[in-house]
N, C-alpha and C. Protein backbone atom coordinates (compact mmCIF):
# COMPACT_ATOMS: atom_id res chain seq x y z
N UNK A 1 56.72 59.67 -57.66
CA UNK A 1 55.72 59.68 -58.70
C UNK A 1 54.70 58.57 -58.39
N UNK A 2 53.31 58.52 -58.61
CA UNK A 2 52.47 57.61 -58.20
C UNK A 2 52.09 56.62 -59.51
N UNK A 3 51.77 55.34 -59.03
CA UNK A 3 51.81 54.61 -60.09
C UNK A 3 50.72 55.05 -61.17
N UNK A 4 49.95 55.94 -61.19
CA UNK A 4 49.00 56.32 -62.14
C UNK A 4 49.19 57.27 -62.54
N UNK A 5 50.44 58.12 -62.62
CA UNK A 5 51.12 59.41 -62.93
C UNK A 5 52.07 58.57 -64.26
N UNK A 6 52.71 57.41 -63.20
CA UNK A 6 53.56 56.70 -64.31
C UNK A 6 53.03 56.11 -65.50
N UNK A 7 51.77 55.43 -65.40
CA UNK A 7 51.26 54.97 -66.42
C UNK A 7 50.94 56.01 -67.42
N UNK A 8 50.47 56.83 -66.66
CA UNK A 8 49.75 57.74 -67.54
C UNK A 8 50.86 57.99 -68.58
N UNK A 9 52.30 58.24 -68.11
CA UNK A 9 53.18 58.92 -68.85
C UNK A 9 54.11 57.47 -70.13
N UNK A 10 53.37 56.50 -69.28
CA UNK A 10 54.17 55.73 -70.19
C UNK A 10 52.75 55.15 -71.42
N UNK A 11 52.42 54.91 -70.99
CA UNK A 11 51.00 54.31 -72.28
C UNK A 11 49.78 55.81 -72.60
N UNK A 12 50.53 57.04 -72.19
CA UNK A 12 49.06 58.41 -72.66
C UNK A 12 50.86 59.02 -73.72
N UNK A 13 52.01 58.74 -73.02
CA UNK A 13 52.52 59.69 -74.16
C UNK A 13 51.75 60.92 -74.01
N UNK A 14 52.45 62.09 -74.85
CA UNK A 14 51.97 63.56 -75.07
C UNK A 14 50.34 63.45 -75.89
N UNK A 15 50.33 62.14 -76.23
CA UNK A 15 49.24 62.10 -77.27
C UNK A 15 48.42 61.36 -76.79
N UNK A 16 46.96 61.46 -77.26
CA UNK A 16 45.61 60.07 -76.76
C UNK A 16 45.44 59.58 -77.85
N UNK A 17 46.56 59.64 -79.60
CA UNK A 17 46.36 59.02 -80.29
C UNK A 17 47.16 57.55 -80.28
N UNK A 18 46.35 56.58 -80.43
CA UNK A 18 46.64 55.31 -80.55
C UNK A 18 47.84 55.32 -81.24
N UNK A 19 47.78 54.88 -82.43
CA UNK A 19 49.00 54.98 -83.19
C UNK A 19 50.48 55.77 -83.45
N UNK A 20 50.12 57.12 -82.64
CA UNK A 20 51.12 57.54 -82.47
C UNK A 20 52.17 57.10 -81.08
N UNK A 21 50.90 56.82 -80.41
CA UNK A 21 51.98 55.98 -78.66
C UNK A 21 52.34 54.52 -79.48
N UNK A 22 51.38 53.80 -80.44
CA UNK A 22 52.01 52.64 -80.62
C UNK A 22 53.61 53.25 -81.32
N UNK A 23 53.44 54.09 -82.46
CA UNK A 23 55.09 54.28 -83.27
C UNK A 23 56.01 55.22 -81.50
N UNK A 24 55.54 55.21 -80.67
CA UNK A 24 56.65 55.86 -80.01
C UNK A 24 56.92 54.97 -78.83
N UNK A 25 56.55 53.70 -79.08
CA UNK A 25 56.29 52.83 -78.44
C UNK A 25 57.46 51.73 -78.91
N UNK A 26 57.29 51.55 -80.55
CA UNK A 26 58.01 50.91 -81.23
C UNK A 26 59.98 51.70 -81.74
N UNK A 27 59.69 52.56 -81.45
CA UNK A 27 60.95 54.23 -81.30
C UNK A 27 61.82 53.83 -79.95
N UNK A 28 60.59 54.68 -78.97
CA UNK A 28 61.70 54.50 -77.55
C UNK A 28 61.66 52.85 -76.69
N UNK A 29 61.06 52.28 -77.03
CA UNK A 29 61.47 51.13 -76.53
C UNK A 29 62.11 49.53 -77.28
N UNK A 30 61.18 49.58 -78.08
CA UNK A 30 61.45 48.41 -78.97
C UNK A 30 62.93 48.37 -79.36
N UNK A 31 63.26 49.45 -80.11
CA UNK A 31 64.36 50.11 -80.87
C UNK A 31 65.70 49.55 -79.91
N UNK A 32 65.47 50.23 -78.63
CA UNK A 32 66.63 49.76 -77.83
C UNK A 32 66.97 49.03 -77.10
N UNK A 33 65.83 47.80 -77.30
CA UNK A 33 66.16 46.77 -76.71
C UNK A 33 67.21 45.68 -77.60
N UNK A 34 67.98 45.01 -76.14
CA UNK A 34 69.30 44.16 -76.55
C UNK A 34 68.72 43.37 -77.33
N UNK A 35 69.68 42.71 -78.76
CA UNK A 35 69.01 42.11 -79.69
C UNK A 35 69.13 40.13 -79.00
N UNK A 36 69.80 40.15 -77.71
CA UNK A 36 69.47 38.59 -77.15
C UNK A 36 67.59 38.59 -77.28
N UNK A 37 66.89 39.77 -77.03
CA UNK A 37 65.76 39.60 -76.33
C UNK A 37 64.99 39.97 -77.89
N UNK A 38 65.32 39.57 -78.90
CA UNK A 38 64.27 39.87 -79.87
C UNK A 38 63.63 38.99 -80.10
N UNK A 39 63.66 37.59 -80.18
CA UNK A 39 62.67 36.92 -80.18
C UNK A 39 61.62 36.92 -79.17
N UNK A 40 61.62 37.35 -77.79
CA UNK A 40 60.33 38.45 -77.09
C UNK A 40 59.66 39.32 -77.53
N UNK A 41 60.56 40.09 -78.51
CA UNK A 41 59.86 41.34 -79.29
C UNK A 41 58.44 41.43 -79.31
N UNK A 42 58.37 39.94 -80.22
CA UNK A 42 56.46 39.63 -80.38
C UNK A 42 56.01 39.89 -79.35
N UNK A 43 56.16 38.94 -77.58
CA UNK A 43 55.36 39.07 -77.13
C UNK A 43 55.28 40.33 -76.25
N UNK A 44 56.42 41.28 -76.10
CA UNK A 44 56.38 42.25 -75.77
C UNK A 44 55.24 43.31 -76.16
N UNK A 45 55.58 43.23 -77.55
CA UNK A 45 54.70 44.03 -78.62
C UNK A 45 53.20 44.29 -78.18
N UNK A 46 52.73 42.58 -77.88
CA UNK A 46 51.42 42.51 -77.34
C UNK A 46 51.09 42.47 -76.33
N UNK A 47 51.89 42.12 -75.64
CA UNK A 47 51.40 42.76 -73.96
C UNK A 47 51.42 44.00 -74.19
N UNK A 48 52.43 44.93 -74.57
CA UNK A 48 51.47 46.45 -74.69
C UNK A 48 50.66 46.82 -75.42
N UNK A 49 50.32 46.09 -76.52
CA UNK A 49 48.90 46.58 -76.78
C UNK A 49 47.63 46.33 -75.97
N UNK A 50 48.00 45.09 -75.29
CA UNK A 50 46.78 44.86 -74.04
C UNK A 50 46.56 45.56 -72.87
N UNK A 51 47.64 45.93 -72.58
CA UNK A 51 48.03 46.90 -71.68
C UNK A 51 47.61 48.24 -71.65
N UNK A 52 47.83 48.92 -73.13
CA UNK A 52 47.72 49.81 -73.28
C UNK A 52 46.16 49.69 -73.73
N UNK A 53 45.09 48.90 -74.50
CA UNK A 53 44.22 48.87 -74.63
C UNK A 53 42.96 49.10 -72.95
N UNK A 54 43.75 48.09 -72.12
CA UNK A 54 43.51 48.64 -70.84
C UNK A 54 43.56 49.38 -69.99
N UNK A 55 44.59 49.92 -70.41
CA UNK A 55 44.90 51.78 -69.29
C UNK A 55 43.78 52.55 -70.15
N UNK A 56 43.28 52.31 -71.67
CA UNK A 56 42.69 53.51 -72.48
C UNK A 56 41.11 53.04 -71.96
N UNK A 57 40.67 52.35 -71.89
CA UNK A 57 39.13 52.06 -71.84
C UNK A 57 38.66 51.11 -70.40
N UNK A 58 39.70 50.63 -69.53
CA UNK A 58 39.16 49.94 -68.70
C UNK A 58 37.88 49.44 -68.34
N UNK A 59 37.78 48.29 -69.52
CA UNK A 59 36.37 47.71 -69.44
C UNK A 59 36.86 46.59 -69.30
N UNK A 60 36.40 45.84 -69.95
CA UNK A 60 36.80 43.81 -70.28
C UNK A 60 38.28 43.90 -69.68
N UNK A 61 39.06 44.68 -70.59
CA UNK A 61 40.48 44.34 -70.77
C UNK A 61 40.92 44.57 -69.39
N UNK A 62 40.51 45.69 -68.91
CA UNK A 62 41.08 46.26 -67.48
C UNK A 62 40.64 45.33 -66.35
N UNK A 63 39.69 44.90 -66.27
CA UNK A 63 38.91 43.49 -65.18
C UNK A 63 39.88 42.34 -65.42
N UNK A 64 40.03 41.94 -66.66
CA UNK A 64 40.59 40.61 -67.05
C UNK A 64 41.97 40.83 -67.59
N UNK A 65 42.86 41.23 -67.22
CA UNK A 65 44.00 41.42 -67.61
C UNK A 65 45.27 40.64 -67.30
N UNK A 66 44.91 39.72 -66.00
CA UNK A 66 45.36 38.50 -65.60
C UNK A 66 45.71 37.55 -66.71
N UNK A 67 44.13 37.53 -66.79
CA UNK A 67 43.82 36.54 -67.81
C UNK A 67 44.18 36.69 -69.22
N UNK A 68 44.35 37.87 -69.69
CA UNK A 68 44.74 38.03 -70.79
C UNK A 68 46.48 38.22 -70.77
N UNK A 69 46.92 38.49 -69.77
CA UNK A 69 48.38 38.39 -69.71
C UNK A 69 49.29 37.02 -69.36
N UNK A 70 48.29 36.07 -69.03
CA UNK A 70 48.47 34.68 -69.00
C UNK A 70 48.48 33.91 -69.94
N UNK A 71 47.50 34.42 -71.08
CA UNK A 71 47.01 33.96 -72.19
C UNK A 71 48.37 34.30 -73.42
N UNK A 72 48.70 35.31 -73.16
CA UNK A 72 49.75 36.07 -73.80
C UNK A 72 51.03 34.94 -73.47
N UNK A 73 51.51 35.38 -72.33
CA UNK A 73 52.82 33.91 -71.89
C UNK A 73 52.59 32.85 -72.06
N UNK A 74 51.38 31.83 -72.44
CA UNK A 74 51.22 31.01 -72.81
C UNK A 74 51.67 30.57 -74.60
N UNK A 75 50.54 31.81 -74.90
CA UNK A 75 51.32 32.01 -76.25
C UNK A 75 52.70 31.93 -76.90
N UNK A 76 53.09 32.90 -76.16
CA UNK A 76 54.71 33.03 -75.96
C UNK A 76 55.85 31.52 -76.19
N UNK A 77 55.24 30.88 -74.95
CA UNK A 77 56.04 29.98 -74.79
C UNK A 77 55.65 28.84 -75.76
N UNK A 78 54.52 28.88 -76.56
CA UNK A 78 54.18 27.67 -77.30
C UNK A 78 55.37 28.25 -78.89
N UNK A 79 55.58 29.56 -78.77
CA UNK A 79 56.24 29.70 -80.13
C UNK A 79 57.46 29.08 -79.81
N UNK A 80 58.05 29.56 -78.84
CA UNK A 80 59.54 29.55 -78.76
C UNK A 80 59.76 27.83 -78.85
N UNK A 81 58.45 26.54 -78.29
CA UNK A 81 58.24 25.59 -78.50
C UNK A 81 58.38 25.29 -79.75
N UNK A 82 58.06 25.92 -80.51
CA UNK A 82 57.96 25.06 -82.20
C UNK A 82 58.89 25.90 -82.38
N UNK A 83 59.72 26.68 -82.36
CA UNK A 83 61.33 27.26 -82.36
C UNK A 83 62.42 26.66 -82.45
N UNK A 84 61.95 25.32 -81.44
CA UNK A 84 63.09 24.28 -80.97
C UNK A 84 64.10 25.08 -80.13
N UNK A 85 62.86 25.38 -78.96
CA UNK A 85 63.73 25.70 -77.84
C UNK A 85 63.13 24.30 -76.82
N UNK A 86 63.56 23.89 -76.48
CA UNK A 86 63.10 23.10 -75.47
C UNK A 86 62.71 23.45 -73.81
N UNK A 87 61.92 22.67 -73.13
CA UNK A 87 61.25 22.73 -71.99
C UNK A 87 62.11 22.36 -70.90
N UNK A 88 62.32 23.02 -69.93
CA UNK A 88 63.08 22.16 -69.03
C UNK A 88 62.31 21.57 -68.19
N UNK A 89 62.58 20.16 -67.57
CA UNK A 89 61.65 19.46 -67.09
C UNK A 89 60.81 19.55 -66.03
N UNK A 90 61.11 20.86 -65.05
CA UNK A 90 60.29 20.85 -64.01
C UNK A 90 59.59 22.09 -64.67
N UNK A 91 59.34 22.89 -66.28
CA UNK A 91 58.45 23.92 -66.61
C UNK A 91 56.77 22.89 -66.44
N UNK A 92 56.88 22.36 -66.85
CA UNK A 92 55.62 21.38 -66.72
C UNK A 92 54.75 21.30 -65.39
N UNK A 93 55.57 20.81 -64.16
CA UNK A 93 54.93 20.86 -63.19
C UNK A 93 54.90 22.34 -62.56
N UNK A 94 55.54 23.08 -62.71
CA UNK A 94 55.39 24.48 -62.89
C UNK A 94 54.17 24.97 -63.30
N UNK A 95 54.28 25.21 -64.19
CA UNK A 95 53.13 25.35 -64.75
C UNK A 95 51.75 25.07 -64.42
N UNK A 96 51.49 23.73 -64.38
CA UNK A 96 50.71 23.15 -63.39
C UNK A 96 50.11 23.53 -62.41
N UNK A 97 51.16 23.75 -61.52
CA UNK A 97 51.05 24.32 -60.37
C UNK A 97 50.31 25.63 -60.11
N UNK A 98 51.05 26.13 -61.01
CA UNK A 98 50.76 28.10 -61.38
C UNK A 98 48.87 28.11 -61.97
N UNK A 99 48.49 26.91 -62.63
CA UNK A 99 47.14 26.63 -63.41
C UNK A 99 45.84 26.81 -62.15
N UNK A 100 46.33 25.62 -61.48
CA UNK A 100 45.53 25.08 -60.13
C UNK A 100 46.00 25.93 -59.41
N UNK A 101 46.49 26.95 -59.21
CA UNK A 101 46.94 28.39 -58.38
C UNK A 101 46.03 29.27 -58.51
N UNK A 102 46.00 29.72 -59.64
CA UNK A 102 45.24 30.47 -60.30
C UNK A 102 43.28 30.20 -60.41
N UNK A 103 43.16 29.23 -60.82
CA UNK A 103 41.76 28.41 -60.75
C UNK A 103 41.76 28.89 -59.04
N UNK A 104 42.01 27.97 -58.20
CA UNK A 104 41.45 28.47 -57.08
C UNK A 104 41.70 29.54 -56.24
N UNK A 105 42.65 30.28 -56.65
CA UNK A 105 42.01 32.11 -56.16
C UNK A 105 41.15 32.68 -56.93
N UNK A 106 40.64 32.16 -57.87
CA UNK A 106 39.55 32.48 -58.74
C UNK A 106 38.42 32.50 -58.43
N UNK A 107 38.18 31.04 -58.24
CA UNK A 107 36.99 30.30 -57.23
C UNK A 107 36.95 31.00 -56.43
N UNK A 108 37.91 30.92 -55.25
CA UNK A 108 37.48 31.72 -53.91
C UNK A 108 36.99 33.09 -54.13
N UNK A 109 37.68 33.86 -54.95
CA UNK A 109 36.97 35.70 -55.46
C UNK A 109 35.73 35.02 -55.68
N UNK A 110 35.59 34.21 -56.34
CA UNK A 110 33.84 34.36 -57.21
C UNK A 110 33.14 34.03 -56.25
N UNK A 111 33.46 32.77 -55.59
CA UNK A 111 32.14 32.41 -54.28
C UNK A 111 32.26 33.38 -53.05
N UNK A 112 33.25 34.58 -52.99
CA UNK A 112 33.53 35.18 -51.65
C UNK A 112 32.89 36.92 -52.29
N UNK A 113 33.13 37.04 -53.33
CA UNK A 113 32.12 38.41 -54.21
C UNK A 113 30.72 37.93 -54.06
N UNK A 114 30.84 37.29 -54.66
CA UNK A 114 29.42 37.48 -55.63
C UNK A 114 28.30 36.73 -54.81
């Protein structure tokens, strides 16, 4: 199956109505996921709506989806922060790392495009 056969079938569903892929969304997947992983739920939730906002219109969302899926795990991890889950000490320089990773393959696309 090709990866645009798959998408299609996982974020078009039988339907091109929004709300009905979101409730069959929230049915066949949400539903059966192990309850260790429900506090992900949230950010699950919203990565497919970004996701799926981007397979439907590939404009902004579909270009920048990096960025918006970065933005998302960031999110993520600031809840589970005020959760009182704690950081383990090398997430920091991690992180970091992954920041100034990111920034300059950025840079290089923009000054090597444009």
């Amino acid at each position: 199956m090709s990866t645009t056969a798959y998408k299609r079938g996982f974020f078009g569903y039988p339907t091109k109505d929004y709300d009905e892929a979101e409730s069959l969304f929230f049915s066949d997947i949400l539903a059966h996921m192990d309850p260790y992983f429900d506090l992900l739920k949230p950010l699950i939730t919203r990565w497919w709506k970004v996701l799926k906002t981007a397979f439907d219109f590939k404009r902004y969302e579909f270009w920048n989806i990096h960025d918006l899926t970065l933005a998302l795990l960031d999110d993520a991890i600031k809840d589970l922060r005020t959760q009182g889950f704690p950081a383990h000490p090398m997430t920091q320089t991690e992180t970091e790392r992954r920041k100034a990773y990111h920034a300059s393959k950025k840079n290089i696309l923009l000054t090597n495009i444009f």
